[in-house]
Protein backbone atom coordinates (compact mmCIF):
# COMPACT_ATOMS: atom_id res chain seq x y z
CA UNK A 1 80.55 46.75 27.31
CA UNK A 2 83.57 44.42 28.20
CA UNK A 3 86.56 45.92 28.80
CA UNK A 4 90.29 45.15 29.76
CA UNK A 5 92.60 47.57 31.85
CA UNK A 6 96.13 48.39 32.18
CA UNK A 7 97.46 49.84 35.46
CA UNK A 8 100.88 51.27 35.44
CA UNK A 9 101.98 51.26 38.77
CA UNK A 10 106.08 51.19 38.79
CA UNK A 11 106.70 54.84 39.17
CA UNK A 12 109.29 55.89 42.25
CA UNK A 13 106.61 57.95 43.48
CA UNK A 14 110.12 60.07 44.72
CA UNK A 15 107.36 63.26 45.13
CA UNK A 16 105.46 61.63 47.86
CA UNK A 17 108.22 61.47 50.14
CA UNK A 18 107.65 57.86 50.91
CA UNK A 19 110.60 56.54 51.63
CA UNK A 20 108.89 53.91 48.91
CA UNK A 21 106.82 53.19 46.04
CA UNK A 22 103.39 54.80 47.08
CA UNK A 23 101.55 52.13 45.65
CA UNK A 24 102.07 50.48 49.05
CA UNK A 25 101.04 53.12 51.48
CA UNK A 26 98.19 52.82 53.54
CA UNK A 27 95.17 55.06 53.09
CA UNK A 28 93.36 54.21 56.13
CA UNK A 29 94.49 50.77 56.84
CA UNK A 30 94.01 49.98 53.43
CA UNK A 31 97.40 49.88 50.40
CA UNK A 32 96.58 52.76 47.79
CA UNK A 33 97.03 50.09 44.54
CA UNK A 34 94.21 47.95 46.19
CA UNK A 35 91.80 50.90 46.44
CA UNK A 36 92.37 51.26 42.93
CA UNK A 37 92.45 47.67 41.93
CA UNK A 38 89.23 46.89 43.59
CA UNK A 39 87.21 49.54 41.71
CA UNK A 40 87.30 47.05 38.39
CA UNK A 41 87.93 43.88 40.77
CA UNK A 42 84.06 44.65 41.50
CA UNK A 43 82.96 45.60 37.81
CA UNK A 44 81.49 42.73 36.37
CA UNK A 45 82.25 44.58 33.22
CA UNK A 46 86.39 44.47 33.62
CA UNK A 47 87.47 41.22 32.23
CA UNK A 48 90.95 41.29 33.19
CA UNK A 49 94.09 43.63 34.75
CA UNK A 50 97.08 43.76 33.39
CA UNK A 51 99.26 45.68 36.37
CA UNK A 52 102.93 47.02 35.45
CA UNK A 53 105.24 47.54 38.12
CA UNK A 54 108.79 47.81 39.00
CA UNK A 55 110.24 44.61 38.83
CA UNK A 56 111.52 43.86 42.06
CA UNK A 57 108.69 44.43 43.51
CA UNK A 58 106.79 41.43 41.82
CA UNK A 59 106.67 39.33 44.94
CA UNK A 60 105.70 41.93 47.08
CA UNK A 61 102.19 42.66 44.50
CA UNK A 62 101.71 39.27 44.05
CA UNK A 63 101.28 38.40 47.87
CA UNK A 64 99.39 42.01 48.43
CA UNK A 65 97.32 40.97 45.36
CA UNK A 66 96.53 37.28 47.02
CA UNK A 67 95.80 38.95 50.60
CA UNK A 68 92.94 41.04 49.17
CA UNK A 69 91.89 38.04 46.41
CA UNK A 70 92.38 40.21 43.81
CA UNK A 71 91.67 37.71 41.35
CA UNK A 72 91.17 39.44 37.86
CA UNK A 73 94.75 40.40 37.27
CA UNK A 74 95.83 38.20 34.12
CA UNK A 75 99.89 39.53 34.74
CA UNK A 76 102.28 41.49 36.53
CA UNK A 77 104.16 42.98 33.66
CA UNK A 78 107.78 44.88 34.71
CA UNK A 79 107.99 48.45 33.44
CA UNK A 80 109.87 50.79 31.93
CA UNK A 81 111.83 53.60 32.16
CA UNK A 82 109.15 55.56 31.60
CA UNK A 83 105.52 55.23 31.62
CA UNK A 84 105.09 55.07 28.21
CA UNK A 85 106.85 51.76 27.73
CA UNK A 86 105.21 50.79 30.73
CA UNK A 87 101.78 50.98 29.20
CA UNK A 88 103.30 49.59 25.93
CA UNK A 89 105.12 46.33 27.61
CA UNK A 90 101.34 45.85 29.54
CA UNK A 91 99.50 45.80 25.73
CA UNK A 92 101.86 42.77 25.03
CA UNK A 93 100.16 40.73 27.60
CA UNK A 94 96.39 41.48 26.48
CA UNK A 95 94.33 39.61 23.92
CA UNK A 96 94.11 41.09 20.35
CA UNK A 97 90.49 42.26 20.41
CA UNK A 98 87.88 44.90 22.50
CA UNK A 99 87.90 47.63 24.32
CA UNK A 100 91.22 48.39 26.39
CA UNK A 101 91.34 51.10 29.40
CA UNK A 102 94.74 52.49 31.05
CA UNK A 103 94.11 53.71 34.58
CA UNK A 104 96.69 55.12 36.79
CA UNK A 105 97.46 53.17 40.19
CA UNK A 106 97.11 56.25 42.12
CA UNK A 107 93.71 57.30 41.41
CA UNK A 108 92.13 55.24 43.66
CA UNK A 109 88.20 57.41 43.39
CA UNK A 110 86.99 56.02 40.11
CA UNK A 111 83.51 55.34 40.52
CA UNK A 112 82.48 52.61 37.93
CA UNK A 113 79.22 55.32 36.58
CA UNK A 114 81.82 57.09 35.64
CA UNK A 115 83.87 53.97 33.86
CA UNK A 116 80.84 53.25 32.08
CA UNK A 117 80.28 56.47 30.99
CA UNK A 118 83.46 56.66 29.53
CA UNK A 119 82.68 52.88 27.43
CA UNK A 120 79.57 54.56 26.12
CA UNK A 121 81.88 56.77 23.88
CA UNK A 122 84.88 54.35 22.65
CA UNK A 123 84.60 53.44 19.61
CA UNK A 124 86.88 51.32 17.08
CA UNK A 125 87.94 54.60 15.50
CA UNK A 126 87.66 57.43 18.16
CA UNK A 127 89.07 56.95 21.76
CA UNK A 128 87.86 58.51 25.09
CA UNK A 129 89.18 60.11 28.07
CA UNK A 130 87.76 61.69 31.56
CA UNK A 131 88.14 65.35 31.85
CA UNK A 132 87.07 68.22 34.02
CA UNK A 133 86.74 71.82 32.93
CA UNK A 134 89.55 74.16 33.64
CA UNK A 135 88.41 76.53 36.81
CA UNK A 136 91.50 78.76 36.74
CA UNK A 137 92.67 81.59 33.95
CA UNK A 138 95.40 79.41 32.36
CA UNK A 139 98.99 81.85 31.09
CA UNK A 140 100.93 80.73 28.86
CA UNK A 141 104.72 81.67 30.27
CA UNK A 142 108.33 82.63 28.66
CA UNK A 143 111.92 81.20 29.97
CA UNK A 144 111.73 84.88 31.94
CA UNK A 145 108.69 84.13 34.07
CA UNK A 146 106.89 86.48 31.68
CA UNK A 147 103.00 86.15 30.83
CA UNK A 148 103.04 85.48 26.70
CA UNK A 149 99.30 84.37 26.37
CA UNK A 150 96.39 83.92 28.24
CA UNK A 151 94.42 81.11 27.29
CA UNK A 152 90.90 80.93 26.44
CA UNK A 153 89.48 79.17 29.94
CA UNK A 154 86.23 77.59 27.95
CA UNK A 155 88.05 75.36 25.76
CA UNK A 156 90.79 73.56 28.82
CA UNK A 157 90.51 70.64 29.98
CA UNK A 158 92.07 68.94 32.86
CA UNK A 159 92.81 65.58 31.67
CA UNK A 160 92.34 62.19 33.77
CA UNK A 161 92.27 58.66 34.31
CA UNK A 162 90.82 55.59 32.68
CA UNK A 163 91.67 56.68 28.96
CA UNK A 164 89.66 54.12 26.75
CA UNK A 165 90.74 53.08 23.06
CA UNK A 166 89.85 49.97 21.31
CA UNK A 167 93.02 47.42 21.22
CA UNK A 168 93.60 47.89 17.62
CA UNK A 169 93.79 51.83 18.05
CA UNK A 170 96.00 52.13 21.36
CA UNK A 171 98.34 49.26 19.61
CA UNK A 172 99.13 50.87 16.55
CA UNK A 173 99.69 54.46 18.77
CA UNK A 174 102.47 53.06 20.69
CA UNK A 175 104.12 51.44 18.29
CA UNK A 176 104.22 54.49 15.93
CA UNK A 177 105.38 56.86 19.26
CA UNK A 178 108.28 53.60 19.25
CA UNK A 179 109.16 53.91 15.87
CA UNK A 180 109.60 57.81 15.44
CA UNK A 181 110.73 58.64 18.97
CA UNK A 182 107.63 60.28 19.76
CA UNK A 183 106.54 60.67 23.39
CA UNK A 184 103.61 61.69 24.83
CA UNK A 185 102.17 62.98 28.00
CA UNK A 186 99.43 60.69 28.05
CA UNK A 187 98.06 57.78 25.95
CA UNK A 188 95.05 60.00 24.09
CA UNK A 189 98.06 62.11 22.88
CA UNK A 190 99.49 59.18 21.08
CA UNK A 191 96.62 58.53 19.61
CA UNK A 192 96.01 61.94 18.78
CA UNK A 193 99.76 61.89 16.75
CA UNK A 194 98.34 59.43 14.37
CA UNK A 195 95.12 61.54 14.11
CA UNK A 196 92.84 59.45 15.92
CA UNK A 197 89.91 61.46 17.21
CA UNK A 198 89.31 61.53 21.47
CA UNK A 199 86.12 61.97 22.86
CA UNK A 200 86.60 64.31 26.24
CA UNK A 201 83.42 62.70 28.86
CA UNK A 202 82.94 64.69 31.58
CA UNK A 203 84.73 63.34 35.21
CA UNK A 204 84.71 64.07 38.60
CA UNK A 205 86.95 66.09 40.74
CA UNK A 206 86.97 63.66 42.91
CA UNK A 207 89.25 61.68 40.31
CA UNK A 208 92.21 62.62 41.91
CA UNK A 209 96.34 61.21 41.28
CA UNK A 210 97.78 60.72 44.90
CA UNK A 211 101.56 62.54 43.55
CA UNK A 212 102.44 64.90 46.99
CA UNK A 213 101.90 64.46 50.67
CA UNK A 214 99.49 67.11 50.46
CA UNK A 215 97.13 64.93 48.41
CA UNK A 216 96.66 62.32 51.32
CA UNK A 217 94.87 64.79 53.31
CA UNK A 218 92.93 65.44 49.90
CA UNK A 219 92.10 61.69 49.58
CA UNK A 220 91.02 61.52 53.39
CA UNK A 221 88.48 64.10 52.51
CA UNK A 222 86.81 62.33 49.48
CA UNK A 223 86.86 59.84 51.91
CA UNK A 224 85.10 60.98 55.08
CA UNK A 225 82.50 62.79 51.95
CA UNK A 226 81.99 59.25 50.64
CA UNK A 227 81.09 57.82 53.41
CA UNK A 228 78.16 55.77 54.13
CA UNK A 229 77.61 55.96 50.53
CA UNK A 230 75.94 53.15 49.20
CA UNK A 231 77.89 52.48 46.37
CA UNK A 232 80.75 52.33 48.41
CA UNK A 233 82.58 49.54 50.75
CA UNK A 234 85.58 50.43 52.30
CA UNK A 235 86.39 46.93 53.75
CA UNK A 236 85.72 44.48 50.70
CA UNK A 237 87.08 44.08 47.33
């Protein structure tokens, strides 16, 4: 199934200690939004990217983007405030029709099994996200630091990266989150204020978002695990 994706990728990235965005940093030898980028640069079923990022920093993609001939992205949108209206300005630059994914920049270990997985399940009326079962008891907290409920571990999920929702769908959930002031922690739950239904496929742990320090030395590891893997090629997009 073809697909489109939007990739916000204009947060600060102010928990990574950088000194930066993060979408720049190398993870060895090679910038963390390329990683990323090159997982649907290789899919013959991605049609185009649509990348948001901050807007001075334009130039600097474009040239990054032209270095490693990534040649599918159709724009380089400027974001918002927030990453809602980031993923909302990048829907203004996609064609009215199929199947559209959002994908954080900074999970750079999608495997494209797993993007195709998640296709399998999208439908015009229900959407589709990667999760992982919650592993820890989950408590539900006061203001006091105070345990008020403990949560029933079977029925968590830890939510990821690509969400997938046909055009149509994701459309008409941002622009009724725009129109009553609703935000959301994630796309699905947009689409889950206007009672669409989402369809929770099963991920990988490896799918992780590169937020803190501490998750470099986490990516290093999927990293020296993944390699010699014959689905994967460190040193080609």
């Amino acid at each position: 199934m073809a697909y489109t994706v939007i990739i916000p990728a204009a947060g600060q990235g102010k928990r990574m200690n950088a000194g930066g965005n993060k979408q720049f940093l190398n993870i060895r030898s090679l910038p963390l939004i390329i990683r990323t980028l090159r997982i649907f640069q290789n899919d013959e079923a991605c049609t185009a990217i649509v990348v948001v990022v901050n807007a001075g920093e334009i130039g600097d993609m474009e040239r990054l983007f032209t270095h490693y001939n990534v040649s599918k992205v159709q724009a380089l949108v400027p974001g918002g405030k927030e990453r809602q209206e980031s993923v909302y300005a990048g829907l203004q630059h996609l064609d009215q029709a199929g199947i559209v994914l959002v994908h954080d920049g900074a999970r750079p270990f999608i495997r494209q099994e797993e993007i195709h997985r998640l296709l399998a399940e999208v439908s015009d009326t229900q959407g589709a996200v990667l999760a992982t079962k919650v592993k820890d008891t989950i408590k539900k907290g006061s203001d006091e630091q105070f345990v008020t409920e403990t949560l029933t571990r079977d029925e968590l999920w830890s939510v990821q990266t690509p969400q997938a929702f046909s055009f149509d769908m994701l459309k008409k959930a941002h622009e009724v989150a725009l129109n009553t002031g609703f935000t959301g922690t994630d796309d699905a739950s947009l689409v889950e204020y206007i009672s669409g239904k989402i369809r929770l496929v099963p991920g990988s742990e490896d799918n992780i978002k590169l937020t803190t320090p501490d998750d470099i030395g986490m990516a290093e590891m999927i990293l020296g695990k993944r390699k010699g893997d014959e689905h994967e090629d460190w040193a080609r997009l």
